[in-house]
Every structure is written in C-alpha cells, then in structure tokens.
PDB file of N, CA and C in Angstrom:
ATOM      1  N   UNK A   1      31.378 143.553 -95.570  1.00  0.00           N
ATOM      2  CA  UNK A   1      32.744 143.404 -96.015  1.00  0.00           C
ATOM      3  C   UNK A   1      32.755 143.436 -97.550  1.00  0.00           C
ATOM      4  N   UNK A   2      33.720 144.126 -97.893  1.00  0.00           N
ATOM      5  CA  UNK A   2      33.711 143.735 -99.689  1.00  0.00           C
ATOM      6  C   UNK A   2      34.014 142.785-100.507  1.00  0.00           C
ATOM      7  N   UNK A   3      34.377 142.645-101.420  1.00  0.00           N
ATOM      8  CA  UNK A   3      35.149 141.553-101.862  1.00  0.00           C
ATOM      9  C   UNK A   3      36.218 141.554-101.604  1.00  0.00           C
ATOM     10  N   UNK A   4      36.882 142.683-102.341  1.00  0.00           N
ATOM     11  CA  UNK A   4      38.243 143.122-102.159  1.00  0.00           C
ATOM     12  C   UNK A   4      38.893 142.471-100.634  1.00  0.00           C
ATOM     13  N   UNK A   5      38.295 143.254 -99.845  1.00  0.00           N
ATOM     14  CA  UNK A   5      38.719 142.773 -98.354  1.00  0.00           C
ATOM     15  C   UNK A   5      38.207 141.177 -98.158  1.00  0.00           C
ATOM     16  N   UNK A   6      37.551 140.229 -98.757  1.00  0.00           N
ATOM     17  CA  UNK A   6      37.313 138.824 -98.713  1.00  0.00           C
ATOM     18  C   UNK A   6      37.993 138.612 -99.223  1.00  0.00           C
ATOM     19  N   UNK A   7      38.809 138.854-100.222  1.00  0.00           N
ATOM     20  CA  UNK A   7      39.633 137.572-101.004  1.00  0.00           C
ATOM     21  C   UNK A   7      40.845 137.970-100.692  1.00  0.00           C
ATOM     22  N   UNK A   8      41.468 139.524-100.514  1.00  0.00           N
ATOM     23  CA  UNK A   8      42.753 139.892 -99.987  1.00  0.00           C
ATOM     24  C   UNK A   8      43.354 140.401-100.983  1.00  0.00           C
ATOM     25  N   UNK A   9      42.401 140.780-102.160  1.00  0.00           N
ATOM     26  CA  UNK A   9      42.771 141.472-103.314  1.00  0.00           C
ATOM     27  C   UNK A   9      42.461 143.133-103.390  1.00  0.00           C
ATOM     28  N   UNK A  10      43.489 143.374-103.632  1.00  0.00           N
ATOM     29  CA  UNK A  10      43.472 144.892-103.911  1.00  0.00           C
ATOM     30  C   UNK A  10      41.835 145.569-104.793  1.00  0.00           C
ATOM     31  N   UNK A  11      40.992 146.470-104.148  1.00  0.00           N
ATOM     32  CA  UNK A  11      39.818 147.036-104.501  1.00  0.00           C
ATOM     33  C   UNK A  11      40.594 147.584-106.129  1.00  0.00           C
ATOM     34  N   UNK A  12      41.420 148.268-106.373  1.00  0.00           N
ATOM     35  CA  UNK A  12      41.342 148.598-107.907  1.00  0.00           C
ATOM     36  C   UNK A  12      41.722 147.216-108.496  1.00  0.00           C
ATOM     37  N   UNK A  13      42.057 146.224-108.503  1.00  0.00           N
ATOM     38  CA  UNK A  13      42.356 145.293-109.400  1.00  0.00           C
ATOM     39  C   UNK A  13      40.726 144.889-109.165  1.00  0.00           C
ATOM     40  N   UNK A  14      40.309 144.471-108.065  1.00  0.00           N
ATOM     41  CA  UNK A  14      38.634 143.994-108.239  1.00  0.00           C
ATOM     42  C   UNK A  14      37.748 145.121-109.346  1.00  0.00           C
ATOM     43  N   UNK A  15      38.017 146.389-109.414  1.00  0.00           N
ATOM     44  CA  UNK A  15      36.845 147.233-110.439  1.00  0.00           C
ATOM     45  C   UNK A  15      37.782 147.138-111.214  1.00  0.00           C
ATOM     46  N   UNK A  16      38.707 146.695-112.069  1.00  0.00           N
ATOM     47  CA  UNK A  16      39.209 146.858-113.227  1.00  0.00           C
ATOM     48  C   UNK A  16      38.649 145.132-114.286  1.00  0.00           C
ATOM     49  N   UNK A  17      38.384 143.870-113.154  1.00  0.00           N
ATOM     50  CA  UNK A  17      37.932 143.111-113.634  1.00  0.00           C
ATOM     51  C   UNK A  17      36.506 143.475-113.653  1.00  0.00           C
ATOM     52  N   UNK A  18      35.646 143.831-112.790  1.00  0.00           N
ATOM     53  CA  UNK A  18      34.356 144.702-113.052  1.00  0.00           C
ATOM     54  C   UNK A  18      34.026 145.352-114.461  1.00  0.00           C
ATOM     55  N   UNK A  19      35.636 146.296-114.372  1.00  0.00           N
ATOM     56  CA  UNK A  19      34.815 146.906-115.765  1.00  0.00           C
ATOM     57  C   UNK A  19      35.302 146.056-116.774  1.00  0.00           C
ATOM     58  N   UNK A  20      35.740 145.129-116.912  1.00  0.00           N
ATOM     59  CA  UNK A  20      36.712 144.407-117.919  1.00  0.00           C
ATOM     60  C   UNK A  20      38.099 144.946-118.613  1.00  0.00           C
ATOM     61  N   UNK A  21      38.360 145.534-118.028  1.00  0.00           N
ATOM     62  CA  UNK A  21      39.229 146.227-118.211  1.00  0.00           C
ATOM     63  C   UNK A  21      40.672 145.330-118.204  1.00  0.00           C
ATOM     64  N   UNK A  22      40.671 144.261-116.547  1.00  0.00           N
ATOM     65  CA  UNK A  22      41.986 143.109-116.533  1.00  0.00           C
ATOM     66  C   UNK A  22      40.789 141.916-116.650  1.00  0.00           C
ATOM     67  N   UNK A  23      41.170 141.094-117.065  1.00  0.00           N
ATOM     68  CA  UNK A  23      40.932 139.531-116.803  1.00  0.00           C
ATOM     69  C   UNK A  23      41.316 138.390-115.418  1.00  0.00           C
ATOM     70  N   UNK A  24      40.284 138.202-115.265  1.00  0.00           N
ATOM     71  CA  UNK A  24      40.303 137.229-113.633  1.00  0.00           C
ATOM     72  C   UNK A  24      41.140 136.295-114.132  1.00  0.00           C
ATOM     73  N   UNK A  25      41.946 135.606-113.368  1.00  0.00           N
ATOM     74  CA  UNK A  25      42.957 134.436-113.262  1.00  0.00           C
ATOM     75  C   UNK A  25      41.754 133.345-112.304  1.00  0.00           C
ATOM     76  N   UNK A  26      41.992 131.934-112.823  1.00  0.00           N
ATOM     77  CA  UNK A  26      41.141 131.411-112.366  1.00  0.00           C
ATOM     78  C   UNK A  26      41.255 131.346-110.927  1.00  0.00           C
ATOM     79  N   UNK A  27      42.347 131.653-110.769  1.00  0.00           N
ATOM     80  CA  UNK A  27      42.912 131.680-108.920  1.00  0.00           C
ATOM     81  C   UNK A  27      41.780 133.064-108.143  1.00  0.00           C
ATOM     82  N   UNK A  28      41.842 134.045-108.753  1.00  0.00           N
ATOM     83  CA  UNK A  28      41.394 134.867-108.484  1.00  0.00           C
ATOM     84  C   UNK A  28      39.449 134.486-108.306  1.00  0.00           C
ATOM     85  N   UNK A  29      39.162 134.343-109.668  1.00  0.00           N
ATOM     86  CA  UNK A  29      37.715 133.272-109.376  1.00  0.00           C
ATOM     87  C   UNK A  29      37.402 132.344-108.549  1.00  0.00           C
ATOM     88  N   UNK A  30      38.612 131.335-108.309  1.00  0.00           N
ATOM     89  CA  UNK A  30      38.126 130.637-107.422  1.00  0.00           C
ATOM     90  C   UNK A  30      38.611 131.347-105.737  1.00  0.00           C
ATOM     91  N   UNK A  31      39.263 132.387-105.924  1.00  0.00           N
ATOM     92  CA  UNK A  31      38.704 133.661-104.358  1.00  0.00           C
ATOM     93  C   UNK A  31      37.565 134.080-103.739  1.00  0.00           C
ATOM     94  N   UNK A  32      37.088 134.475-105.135  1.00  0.00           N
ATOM     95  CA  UNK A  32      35.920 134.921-105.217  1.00  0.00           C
ATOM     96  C   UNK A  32      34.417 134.120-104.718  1.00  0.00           C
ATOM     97  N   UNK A  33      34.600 133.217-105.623  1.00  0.00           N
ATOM     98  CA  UNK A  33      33.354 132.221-105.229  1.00  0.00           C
ATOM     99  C   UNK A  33      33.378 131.902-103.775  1.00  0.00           C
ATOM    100  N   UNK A  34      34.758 131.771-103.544  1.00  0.00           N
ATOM    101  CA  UNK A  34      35.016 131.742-101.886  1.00  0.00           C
ATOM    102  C   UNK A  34      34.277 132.245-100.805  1.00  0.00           C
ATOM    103  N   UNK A  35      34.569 133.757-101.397  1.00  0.00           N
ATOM    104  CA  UNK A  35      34.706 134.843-100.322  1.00  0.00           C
ATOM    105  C   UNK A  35      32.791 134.710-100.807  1.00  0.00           C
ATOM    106  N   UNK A  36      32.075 134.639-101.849  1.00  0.00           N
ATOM    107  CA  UNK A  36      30.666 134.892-101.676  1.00  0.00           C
ATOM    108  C   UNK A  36      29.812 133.785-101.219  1.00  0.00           C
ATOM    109  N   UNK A  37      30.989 131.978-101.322  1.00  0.00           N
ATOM    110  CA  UNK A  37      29.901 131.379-100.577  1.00  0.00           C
ATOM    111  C   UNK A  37      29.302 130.577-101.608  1.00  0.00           C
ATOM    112  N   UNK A  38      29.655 130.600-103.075  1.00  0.00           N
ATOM    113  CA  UNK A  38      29.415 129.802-103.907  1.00  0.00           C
ATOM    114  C   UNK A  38      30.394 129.516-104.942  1.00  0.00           C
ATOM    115  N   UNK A  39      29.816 128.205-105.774  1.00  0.00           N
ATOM    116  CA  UNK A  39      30.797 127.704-106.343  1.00  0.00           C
ATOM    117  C   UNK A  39      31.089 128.392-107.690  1.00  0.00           C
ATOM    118  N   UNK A  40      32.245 128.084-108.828  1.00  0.00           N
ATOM    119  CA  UNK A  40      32.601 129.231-109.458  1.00  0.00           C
ATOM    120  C   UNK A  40      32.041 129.192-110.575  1.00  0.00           C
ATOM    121  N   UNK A  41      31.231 128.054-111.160  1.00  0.00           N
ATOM    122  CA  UNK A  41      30.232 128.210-112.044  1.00  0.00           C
ATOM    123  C   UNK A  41      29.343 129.211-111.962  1.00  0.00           C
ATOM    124  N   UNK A  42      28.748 129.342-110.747  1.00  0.00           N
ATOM    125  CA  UNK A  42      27.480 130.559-110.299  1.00  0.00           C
ATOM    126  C   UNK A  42      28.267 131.710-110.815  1.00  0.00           C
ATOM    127  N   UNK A  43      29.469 132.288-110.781  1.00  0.00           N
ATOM    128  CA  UNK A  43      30.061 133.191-111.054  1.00  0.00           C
ATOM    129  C   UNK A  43      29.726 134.001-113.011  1.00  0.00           C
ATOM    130  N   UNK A  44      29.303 132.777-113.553  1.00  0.00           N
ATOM    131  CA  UNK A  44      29.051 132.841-114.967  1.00  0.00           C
ATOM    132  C   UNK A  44      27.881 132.740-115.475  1.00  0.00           C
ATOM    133  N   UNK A  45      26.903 133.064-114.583  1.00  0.00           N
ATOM    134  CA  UNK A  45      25.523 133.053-115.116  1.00  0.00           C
ATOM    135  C   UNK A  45      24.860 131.516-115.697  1.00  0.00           C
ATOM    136  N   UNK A  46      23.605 131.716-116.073  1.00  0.00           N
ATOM    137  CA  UNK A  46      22.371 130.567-116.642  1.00  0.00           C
ATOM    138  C   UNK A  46      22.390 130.711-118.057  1.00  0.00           C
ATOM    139  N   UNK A  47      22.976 129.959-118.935  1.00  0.00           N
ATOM    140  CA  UNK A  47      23.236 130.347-120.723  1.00  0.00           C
ATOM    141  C   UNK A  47      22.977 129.001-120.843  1.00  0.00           C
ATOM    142  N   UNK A  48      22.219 128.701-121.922  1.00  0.00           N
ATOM    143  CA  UNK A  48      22.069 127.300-122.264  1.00  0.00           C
ATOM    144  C   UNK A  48      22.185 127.311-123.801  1.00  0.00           C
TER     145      UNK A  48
END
C-alpha cells in the first residue's frame, strides 16, 4: 500500500512534500507516522 493510499492523501500532494516543493502540516505528519507505524519524531531523523 502507499502512503498516499494510508493516510487518504492525494499521491501528488505526497511527492510535492517529497520533493519539498509544499510543506507537511503537522496533521499531515502526524498521518503519516500513522500510516508507517511510528511515532513522528522518527519522521526527522538522528541530529544531535
């Protein structure tokens, strides 16, 4: 399944935040982490 189809968001709005092109709404992030099963920190990588 994709994302797109996990969170119920349209596939071009998902590759336009891909390419950075739009900016995720935290609503949208917290879809996401959803639909993959983790929380939305993981979403932002290990930076210390």
């Amino acid at each position: 399944m994709s994302l797109a189809a996990a969170t119920g968001l349209h596939p071009s709005y998902i590759g336009q935040i891909e390419r950075d092109v739009k900016k995720a709404s935290l609503l949208t992030l917290e879809l996401a982490a959803a639909a993959l099963g983790v929380q939305v920190s993981a979403l932002f990588g290990h930076s210390l």
